[in-house]
Structures are given as structure tokens and as C-alpha cells.
C-alpha atoms as a PDB file:
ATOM      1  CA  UNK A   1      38.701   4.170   0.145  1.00  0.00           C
ATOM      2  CA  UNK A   2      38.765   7.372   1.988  1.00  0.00           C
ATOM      3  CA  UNK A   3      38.437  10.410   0.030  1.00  0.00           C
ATOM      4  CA  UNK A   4      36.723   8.350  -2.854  1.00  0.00           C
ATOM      5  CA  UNK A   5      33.988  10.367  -4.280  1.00  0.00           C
ATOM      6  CA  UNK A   6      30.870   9.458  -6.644  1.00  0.00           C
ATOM      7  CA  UNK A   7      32.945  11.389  -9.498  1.00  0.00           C
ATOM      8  CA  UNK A   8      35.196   8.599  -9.294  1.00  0.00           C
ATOM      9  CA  UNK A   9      32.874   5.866  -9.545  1.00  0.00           C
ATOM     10  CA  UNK A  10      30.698   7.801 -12.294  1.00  0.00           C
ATOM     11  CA  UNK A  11      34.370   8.146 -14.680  1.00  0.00           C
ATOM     12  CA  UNK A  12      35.105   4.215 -13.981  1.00  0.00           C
ATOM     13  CA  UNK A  13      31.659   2.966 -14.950  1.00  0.00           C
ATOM     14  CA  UNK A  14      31.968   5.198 -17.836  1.00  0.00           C
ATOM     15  CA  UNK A  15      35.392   3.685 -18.998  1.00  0.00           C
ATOM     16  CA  UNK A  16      34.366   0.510 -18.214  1.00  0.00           C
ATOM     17  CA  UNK A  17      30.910   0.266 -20.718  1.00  0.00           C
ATOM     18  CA  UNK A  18      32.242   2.623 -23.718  1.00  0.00           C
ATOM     19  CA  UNK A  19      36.164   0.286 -23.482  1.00  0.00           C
ATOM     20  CA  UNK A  20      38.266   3.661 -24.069  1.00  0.00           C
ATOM     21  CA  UNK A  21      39.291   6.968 -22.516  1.00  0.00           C
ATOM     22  CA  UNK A  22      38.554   8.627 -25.301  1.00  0.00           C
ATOM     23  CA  UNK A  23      35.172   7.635 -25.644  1.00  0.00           C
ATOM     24  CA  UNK A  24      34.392   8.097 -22.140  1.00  0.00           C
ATOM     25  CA  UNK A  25      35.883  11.200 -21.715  1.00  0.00           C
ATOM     26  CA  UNK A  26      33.189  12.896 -24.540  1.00  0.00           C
ATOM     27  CA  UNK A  27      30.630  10.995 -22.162  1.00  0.00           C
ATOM     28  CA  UNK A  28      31.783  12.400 -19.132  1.00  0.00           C
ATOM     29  CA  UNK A  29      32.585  15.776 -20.153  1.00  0.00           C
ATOM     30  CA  UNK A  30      36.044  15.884 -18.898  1.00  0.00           C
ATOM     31  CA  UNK A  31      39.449  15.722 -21.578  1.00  0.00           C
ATOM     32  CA  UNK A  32      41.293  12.142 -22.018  1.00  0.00           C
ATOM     33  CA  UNK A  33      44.086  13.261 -19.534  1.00  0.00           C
ATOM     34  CA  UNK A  34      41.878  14.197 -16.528  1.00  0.00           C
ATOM     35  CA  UNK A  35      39.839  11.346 -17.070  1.00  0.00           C
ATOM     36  CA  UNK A  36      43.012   8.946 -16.804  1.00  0.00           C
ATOM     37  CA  UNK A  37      44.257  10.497 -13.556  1.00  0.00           C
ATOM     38  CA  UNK A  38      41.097  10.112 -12.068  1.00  0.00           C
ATOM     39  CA  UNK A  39      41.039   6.249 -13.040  1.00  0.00           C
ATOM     40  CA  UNK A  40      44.739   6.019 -11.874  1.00  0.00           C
ATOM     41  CA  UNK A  41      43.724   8.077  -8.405  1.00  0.00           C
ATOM     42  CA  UNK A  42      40.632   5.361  -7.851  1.00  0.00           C
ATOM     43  CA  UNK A  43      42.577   2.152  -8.409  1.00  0.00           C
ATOM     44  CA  UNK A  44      45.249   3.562  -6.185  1.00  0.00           C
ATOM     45  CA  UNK A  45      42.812   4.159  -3.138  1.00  0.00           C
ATOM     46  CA  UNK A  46      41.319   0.938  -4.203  1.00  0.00           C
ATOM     47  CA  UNK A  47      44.803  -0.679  -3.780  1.00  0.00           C
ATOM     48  CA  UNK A  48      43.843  -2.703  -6.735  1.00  0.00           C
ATOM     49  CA  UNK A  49      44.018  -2.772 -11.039  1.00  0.00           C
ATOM     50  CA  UNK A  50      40.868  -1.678 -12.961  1.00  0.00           C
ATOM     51  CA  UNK A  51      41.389  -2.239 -16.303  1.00  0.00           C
ATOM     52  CA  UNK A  52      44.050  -3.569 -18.448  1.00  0.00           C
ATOM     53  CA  UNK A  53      44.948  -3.179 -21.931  1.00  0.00           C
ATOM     54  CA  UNK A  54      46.080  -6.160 -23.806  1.00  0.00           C
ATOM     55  CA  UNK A  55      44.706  -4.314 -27.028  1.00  0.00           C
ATOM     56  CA  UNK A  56      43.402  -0.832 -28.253  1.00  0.00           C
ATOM     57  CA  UNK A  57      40.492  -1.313 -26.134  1.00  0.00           C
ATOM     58  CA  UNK A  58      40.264  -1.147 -22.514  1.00  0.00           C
ATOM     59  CA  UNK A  59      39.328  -4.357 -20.553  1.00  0.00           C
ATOM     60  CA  UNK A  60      38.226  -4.729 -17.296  1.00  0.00           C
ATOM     61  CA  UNK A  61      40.739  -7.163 -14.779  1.00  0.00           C
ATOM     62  CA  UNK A  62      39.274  -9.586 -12.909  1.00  0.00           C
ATOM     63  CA  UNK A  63      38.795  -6.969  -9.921  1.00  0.00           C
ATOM     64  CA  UNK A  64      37.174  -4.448 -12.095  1.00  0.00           C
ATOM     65  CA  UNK A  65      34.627  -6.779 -13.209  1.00  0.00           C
ATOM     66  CA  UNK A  66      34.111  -7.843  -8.994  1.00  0.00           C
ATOM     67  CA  UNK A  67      33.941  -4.209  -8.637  1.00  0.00           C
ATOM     68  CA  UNK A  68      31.823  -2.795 -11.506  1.00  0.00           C
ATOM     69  CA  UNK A  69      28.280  -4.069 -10.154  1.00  0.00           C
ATOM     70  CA  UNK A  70      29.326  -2.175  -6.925  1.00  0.00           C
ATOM     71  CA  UNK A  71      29.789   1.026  -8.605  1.00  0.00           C
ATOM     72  CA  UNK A  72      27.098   0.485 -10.484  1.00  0.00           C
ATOM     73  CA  UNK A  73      24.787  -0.293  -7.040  1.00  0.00           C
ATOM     74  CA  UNK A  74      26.329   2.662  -5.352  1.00  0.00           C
ATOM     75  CA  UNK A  75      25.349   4.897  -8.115  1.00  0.00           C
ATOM     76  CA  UNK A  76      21.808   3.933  -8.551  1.00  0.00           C
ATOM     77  CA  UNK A  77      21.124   4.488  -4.579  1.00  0.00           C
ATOM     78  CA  UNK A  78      23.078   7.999  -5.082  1.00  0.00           C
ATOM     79  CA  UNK A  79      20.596   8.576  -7.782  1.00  0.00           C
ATOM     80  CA  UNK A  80      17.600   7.176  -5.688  1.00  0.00           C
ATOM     81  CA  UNK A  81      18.250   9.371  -3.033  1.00  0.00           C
ATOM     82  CA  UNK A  82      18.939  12.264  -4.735  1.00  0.00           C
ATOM     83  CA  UNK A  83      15.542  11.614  -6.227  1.00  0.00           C
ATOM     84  CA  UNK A  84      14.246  11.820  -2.967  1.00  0.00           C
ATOM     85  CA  UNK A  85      15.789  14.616  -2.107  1.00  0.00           C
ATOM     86  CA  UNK A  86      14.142  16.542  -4.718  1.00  0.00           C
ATOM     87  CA  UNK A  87      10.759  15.325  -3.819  1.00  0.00           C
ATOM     88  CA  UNK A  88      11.192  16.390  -0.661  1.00  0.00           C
ATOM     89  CA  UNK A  89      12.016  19.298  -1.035  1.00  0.00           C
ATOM     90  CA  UNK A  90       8.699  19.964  -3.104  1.00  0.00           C
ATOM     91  CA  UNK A  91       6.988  17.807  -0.846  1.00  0.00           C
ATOM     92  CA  UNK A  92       6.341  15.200  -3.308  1.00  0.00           C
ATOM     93  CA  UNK A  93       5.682  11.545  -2.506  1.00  0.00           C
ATOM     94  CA  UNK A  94       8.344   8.777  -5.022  1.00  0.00           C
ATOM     95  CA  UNK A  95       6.541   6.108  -2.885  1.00  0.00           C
ATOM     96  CA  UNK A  96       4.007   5.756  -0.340  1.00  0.00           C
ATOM     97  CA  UNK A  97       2.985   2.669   2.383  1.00  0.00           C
ATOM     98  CA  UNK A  98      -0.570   2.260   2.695  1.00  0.00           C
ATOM     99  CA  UNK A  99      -1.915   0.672   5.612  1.00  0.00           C
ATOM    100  CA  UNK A 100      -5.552  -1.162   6.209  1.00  0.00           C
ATOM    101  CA  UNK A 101      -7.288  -3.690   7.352  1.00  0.00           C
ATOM    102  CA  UNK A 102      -7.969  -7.250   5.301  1.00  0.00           C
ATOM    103  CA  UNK A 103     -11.243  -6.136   4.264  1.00  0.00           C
ATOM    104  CA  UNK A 104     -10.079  -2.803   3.665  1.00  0.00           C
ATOM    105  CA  UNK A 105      -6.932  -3.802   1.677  1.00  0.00           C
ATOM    106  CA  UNK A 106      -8.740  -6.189  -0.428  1.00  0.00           C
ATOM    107  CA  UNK A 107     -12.386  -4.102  -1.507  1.00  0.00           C
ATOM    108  CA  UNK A 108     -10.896  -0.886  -1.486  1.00  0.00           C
ATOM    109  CA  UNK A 109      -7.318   0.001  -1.440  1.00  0.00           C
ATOM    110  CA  UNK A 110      -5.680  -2.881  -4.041  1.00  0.00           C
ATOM    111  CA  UNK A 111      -8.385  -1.830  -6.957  1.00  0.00           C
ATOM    112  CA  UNK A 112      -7.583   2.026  -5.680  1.00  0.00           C
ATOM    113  CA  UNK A 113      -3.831   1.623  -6.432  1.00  0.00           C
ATOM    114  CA  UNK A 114      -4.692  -0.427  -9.790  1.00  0.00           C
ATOM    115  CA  UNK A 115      -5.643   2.760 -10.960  1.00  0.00           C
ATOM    116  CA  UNK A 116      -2.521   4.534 -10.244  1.00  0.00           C
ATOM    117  CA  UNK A 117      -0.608   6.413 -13.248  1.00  0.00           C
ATOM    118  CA  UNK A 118       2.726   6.618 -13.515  1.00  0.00           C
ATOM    119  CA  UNK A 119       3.054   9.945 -12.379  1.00  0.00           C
ATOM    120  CA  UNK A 120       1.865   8.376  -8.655  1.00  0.00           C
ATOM    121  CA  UNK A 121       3.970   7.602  -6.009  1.00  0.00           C
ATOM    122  CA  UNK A 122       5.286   4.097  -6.059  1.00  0.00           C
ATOM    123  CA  UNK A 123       2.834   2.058  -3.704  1.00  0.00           C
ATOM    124  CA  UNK A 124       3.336  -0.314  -0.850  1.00  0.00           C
ATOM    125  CA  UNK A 125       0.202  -1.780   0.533  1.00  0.00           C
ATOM    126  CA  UNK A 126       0.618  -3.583   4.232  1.00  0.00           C
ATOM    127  CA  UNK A 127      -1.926  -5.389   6.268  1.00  0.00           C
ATOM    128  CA  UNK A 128      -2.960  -4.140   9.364  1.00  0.00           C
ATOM    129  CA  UNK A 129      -6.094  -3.562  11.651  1.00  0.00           C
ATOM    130  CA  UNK A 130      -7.048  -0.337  12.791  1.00  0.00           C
ATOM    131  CA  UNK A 131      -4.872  -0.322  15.837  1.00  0.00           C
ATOM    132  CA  UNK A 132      -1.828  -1.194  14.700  1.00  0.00           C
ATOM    133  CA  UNK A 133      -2.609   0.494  11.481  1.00  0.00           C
ATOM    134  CA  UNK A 134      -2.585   4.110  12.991  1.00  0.00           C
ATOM    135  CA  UNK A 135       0.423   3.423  15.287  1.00  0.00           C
ATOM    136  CA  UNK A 136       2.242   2.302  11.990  1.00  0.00           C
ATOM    137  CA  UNK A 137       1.517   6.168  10.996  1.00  0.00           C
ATOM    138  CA  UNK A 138       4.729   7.225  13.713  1.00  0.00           C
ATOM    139  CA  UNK A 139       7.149   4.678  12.140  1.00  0.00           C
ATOM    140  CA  UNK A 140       6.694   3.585   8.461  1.00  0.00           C
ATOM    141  CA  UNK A 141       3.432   3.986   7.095  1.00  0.00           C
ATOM    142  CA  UNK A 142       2.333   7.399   5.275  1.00  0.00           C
ATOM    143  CA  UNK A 143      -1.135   6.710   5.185  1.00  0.00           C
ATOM    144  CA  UNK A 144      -3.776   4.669   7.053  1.00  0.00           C
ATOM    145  CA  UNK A 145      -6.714   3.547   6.125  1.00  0.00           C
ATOM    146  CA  UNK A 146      -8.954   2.511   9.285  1.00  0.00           C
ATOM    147  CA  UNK A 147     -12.205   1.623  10.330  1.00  0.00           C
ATOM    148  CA  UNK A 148     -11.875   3.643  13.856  1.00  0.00           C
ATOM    149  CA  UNK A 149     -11.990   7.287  14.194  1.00  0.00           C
ATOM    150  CA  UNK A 150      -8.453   8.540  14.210  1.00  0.00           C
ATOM    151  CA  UNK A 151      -6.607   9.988  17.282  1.00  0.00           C
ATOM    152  CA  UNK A 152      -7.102  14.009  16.960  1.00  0.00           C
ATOM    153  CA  UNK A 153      -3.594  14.768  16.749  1.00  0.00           C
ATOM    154  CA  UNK A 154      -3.814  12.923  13.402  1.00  0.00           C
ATOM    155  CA  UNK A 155      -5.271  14.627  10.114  1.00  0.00           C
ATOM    156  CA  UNK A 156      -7.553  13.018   8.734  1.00  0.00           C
ATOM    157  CA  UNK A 157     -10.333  12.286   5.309  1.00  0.00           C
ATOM    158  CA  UNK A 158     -13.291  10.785   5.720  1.00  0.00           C
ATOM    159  CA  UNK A 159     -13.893   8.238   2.776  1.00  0.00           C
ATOM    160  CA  UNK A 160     -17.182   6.273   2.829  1.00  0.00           C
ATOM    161  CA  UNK A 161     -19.881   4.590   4.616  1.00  0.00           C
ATOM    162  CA  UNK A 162     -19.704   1.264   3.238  1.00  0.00           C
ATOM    163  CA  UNK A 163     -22.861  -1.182   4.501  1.00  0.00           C
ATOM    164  CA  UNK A 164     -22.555  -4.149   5.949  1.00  0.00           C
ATOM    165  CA  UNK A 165     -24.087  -7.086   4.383  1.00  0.00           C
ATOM    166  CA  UNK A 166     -25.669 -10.685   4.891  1.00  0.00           C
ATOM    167  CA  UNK A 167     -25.268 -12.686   2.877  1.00  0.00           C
ATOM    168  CA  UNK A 168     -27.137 -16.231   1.439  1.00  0.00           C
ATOM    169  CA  UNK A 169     -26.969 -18.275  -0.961  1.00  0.00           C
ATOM    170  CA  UNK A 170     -28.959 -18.055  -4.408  1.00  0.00           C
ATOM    171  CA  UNK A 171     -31.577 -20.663  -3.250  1.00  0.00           C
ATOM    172  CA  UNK A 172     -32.383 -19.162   0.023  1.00  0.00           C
ATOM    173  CA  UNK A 173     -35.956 -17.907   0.908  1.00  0.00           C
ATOM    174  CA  UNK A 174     -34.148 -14.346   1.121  1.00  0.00           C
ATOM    175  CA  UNK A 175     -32.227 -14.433  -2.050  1.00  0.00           C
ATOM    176  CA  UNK A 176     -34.624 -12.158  -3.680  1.00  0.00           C
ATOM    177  CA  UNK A 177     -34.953  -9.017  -1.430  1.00  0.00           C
ATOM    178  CA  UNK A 178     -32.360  -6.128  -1.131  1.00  0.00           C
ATOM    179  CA  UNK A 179     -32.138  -5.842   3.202  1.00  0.00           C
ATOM    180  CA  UNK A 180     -33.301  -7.447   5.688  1.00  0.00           C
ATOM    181  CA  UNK A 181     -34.125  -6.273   9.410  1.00  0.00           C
ATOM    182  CA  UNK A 182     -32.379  -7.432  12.368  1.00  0.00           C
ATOM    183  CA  UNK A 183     -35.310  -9.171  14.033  1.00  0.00           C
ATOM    184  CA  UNK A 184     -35.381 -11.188  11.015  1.00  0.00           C
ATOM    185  CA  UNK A 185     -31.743 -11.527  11.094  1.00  0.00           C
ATOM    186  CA  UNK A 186     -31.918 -12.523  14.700  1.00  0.00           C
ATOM    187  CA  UNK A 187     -33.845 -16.209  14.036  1.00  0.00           C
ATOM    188  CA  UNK A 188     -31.338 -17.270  11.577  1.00  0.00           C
ATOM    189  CA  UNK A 189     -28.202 -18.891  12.436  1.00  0.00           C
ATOM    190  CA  UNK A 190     -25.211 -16.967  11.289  1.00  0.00           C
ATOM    191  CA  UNK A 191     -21.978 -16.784  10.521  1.00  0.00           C
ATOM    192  CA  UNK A 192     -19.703 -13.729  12.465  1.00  0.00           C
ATOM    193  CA  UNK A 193     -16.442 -12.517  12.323  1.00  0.00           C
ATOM    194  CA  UNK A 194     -14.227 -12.870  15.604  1.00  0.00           C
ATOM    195  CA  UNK A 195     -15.374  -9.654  17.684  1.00  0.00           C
ATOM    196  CA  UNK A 196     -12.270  -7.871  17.230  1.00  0.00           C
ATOM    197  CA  UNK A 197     -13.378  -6.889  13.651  1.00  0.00           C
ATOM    198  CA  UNK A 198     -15.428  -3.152  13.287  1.00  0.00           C
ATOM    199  CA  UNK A 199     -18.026  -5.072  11.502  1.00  0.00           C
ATOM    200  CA  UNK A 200     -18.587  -7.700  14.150  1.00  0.00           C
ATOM    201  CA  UNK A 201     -18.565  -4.404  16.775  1.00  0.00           C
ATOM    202  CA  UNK A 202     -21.123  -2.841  14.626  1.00  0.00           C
ATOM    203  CA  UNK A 203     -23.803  -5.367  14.476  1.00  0.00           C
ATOM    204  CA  UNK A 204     -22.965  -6.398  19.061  1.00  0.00           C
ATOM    205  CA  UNK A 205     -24.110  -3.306  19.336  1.00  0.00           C
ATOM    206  CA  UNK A 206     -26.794  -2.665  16.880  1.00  0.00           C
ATOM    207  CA  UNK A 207     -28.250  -5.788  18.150  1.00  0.00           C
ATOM    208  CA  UNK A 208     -27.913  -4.635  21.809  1.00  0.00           C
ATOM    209  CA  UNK A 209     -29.412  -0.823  21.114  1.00  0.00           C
ATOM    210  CA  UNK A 210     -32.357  -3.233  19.627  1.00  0.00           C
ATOM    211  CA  UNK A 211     -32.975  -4.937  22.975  1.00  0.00           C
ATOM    212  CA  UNK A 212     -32.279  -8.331  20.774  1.00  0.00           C
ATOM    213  CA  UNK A 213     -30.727 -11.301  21.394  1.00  0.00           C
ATOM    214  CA  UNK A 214     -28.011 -12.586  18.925  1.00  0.00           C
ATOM    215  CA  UNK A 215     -29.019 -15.458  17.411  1.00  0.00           C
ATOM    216  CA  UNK A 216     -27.239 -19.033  17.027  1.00  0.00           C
ATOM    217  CA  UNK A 217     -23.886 -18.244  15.661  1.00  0.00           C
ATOM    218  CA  UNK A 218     -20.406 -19.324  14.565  1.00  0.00           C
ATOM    219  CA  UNK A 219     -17.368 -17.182  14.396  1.00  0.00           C
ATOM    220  CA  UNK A 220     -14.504 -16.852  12.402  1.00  0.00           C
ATOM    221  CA  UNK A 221     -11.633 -14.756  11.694  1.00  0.00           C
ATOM    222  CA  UNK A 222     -11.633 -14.562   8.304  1.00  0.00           C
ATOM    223  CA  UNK A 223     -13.967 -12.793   5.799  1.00  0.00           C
ATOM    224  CA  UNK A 224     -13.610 -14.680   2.869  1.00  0.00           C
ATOM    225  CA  UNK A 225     -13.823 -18.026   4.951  1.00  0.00           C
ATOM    226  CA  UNK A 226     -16.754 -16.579   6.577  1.00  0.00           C
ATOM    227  CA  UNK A 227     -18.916 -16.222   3.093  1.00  0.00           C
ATOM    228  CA  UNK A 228     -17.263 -19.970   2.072  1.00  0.00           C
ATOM    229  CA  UNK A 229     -19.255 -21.458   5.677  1.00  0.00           C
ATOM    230  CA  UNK A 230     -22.312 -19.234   4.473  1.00  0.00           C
ATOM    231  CA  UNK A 231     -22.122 -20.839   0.726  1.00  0.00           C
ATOM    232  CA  UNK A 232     -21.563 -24.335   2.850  1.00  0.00           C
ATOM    233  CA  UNK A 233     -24.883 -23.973   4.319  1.00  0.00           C
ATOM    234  CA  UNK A 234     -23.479 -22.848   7.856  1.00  0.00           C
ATOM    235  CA  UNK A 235     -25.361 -19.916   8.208  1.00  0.00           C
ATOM    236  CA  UNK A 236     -25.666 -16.031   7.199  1.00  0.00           C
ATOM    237  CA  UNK A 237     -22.563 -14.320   6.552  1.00  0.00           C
ATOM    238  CA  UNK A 238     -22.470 -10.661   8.360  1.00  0.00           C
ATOM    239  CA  UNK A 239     -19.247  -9.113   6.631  1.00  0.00           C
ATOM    240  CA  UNK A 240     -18.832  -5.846   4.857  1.00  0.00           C
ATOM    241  CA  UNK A 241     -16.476  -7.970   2.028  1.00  0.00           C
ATOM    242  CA  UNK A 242     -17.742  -7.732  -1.716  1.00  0.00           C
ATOM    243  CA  UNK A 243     -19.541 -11.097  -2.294  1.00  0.00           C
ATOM    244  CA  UNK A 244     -17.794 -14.582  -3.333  1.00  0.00           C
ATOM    245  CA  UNK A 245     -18.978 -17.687  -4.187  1.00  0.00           C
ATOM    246  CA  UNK A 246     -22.171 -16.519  -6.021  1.00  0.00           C
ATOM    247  CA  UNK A 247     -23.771 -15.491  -2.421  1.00  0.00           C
ATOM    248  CA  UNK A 248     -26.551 -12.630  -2.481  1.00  0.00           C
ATOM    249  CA  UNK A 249     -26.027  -9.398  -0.292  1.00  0.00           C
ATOM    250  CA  UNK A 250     -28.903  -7.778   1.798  1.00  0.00           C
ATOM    251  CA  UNK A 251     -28.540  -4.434   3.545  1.00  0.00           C
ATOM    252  CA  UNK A 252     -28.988  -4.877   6.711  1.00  0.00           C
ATOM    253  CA  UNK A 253     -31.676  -2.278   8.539  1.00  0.00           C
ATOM    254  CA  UNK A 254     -31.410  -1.269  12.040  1.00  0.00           C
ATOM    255  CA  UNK A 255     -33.653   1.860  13.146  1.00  0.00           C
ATOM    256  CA  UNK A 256     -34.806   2.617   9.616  1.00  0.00           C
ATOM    257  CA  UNK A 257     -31.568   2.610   8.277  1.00  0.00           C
ATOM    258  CA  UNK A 258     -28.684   0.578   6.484  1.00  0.00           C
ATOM    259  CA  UNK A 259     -25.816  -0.575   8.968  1.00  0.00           C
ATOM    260  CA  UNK A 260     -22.696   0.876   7.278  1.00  0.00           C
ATOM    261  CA  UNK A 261     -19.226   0.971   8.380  1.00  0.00           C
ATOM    262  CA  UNK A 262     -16.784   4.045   7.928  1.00  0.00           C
ATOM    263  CA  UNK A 263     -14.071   4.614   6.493  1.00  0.00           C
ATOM    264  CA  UNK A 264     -11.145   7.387   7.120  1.00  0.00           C
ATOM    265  CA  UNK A 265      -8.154   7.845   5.740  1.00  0.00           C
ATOM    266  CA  UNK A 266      -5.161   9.203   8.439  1.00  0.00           C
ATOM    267  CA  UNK A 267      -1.949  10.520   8.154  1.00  0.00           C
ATOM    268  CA  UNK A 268       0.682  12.743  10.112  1.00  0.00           C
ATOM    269  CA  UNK A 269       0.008  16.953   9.457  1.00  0.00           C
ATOM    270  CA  UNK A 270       3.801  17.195   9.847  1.00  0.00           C
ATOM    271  CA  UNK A 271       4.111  14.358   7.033  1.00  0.00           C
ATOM    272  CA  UNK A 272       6.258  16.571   4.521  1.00  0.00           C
ATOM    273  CA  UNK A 273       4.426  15.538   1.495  1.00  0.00           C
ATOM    274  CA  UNK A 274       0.726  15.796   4.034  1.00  0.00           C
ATOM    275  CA  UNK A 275      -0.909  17.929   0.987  1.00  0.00           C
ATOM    276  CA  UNK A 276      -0.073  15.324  -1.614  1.00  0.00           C
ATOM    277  CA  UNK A 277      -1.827  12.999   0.527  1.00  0.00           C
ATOM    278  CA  UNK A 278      -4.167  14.896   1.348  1.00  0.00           C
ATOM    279  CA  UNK A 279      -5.165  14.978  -2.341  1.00  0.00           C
ATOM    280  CA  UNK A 280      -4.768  10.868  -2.654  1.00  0.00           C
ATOM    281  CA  UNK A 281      -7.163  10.391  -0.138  1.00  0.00           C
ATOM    282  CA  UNK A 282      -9.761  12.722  -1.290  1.00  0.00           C
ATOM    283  CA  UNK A 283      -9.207  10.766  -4.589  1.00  0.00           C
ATOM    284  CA  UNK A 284      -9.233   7.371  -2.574  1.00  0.00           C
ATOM    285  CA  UNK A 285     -12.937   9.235  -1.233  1.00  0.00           C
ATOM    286  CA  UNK A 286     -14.361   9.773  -4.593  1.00  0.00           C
ATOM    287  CA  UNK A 287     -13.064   6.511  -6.181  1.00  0.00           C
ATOM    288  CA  UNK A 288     -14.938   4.759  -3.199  1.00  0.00           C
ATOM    289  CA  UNK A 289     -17.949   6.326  -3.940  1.00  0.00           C
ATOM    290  CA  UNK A 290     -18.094   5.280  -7.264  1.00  0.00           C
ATOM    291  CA  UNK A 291     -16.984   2.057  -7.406  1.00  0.00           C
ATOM    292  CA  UNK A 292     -19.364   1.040  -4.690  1.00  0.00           C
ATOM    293  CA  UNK A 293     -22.460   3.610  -4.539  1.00  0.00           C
ATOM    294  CA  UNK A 294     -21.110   4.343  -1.368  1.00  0.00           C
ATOM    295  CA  UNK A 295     -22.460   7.227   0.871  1.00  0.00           C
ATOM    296  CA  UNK A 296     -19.884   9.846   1.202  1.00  0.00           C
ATOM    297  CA  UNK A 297     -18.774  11.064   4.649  1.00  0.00           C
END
């Protein structure tokens, strides 16, 4: 196959869907005769019989019709990356890998990509935490979406302050109030996420800046499964997840003010398409903000 070029595949797919050289050939843009050699050329480097004409028409042999979805494949990735190409050169993102944490992916970024046009990159959303999710940034991902503050070397959007919440059931004594303070929060028993979640760090050390002690708690290492032990009667639920399972959400107040969790959006300045996501995280920002009254940051 040495020497075969894309020309050659291009003419033989050609041949092979309109059944005639002549037909093709008008397709193609090249005259019956040229058309043939190249066929002729092809199977000979192929070392193998295309087509065969039993008839007026053209029909594929049993190795052209082996070979034909090859072509075919081998075209469409020429294609693909020649689509690339271009958007590369204009620095221009076909698809982008978004990476966040569970929480993250979930709340935020999967109703942020329902959004998406068709004139948006194609989107692939992995789960990651912070950690991982920024190292991602040097290998696969284009953009992260953390809970950390980003290494410096990294550019970088702030998003939101999202709060944290606690969160009870409809019949609980707090189910009609909109926050509660954490030396209320400290005599209930409660339900906490393992400590290497941000929200988990958040309230350790709002707790410890209070002088108080954390009350009787479980952990678990799941959000969703946290609020199901909350709804099952197991305690308070301290997650920064949207609600499930019909629980009610109360800011939680420590020095006069909400607890809220940040959000930034990271990617690499040397990224060649870093302005177009520059602009999806600044749209990522405001869609944040409005979706969830959030504060901007």
C-alpha cells in the first residue's frame, strides 16, 4: 500500500456508491479515463480486485465490499482531522473535556452543557476532584472546574460562591427558617461528607475559627447518599448539592455571614484555543449566577 494516497480512496468510494465510471467521474471531477487508471493503480497496490462487471453496472467483489467500510473509515478520520486542523489554526475548540468534581459535575457543569448550541464545541464531561482535576489540565482535559484555588501558572475564571447548606426534612423544627448558625448547628447530630471534600474542609474549619466543637456526626462519601441518611432521620446533611428527597436547605451563618464554597474555572494560557475558553467560562460564570442566585466572584 505504499504510495496509496486519499485521492485513491476518495475515486474508489466514489465508483463504488454511484456503480459506474461515468457517473463517478462527474462526481469526482476528473474524465472517465483518469478515473479508471486510478482504480486500476489502487487495486494493483492493493494486490487485490475491486469491482467487477458482470453487467453495465459496476459491482463491488467480495474484497471491495471487505474493503469499502475501510475507505470509508479512513476518509472520515482524514476529514475529522482536517477539521481540526482548521480549528486550530483559528484557535477554535470542535470538542472540549471538562473536568469537576461530583458535586460540581452534577449542579453545575451537566445543566451548563445542556445549554450548549450547536455551534459549541462537542463536550466531554469527566469526574474528578480538585486535585486530580487540575493535573488532568497537562494531559487531556481543556478545562477544570475546581473547588481549590488554581496553581498560578494556570489561568484562571472565577465562577461563583455557591453556599453550603443543611439540610432537614419537611417536619423538622427547622424546616421553616432560611439559615441557621453554627452553634445551633453544633447540638444536632449530622450527617458529613468524608473530609477530603471542600465542603467538609469548609465547615472543620469554620467550626474551629468558632472555638466549637463538632457535634455527633456520621460521614459519608457521597452527597446524594448523604441527603438520603438526612431524609432517613440520621441527621443534618452539610453538602453544597441542590436538594433531593423533598429535604429543606438552610444557609448556614458563620461570623455574620453565609458559608459558601468557590468555584474557578482553570485552564492552560498556552491552550491554543485559551480565548475560546476563556469566553466559555465567563459564560459558565454568568450561567451560575443565574441559575442559582449565586454571588459572583
Amino acid at each position: 500500500m505504499v504510495g496509496m494516497d486519499l485521492r485513491h480512496l476518495r475515486y474508489f468510494v466514489a465508483v463504488a456508491d454511484h456503480g459506474s465510471l461515468a457517473a463517478a467521474a462527474d462526481v469526482v471531477a476528473i474524465t472517465q479515463p483518469a478515473l479508471s487508471r486510478q482504480i486500476h493503480l489502487l487495486e494493483r497496490r492493493l494486490g487485490v480486485v475491486l469491482f467487477a462487471k458482470p453487467s453495465r453496472r459496476l459491482e463491488l467483489t467480495p474484497a471491495g465490499r471487505e474493503f469499502l467500510p475501510v475507505a470509508r473509515d479512513l476518509l472520515a478520520r482524514a476529514d475529522g482531522a482536517e477539521a481540526v486542523g482548521r480549528s486550530l489554526a483559528k484557535g477554535r475548540l470542535a470538542k472540549v473535556t471538562i473536568v469537576a468534581p461530583t458535586t460540581t459535575l452534577t449542579d453545575v457543569i451537566a445543566p451548563f452543557v445542556a445549554t450548549f448550541g450547536p455551534d459549541d464545541p462537542e463536550p466531554t464531561v469527566v469526574e474528578a476532584d480538585s486535585t486530580e482535576a487540575l493535573e488532568t489540565l497537562a494531559r487531556s482535559a481543556d478545562l477544570a472546574v475546581v473547588t481549590r484555588t488554581p496553581p498560578r501558572h494556570l489561568s484562571s475564571r472565577a465562577i461563583a460562591r455557591l453556599p453550603l447548606w443543611a439540610y432537614v426534612r419537611g417536619d423538622d423544627q427547622w424546616a421553616g427558617r432560611a439559615d441557621v448558625s453554627l452553634a445551633e448547628l453544633a447540638e444536632r447530630s449530622m450527617v458529613l461528607l468524608d473530609p477530603g471534600f471542600r465542603a467538609r474542609q469548609l465547615l472543620d474549619e469554620a467550626f474551629e475559627a468558632a472555638n466549637l466543637p463538632l457535634a455527633d456526626h456520621s460521614e459519608c462519601g457521597n452527597p446524594q447518599v448523604a441527603q438520603a441518611l438526612s431524609a432517613a432521620r440520621r441527621g443534618v446533611a452539610v453538602v453544597s448539592d441542590d436538594p433531593r428527597f423533598d429535604l429543606h436547605g438552610l444557609r448556614i451563618i458563620a461570623r455574620g455571614r453565609p458559608l459558601t464554597l468557590r468555584l474557578t474555572a482553570a485552564w492552560r494560557p498556552d491552550h491554543h484555543a485559551s480565548a475560546t475558553l476563556a469566553d466559555l467560562a465567563g459564560r459558565l460564570s454568568d450561567f451560575t449566577t443565574r441559575r442559582y442566585a449565586a454571588v459572583p466572584d
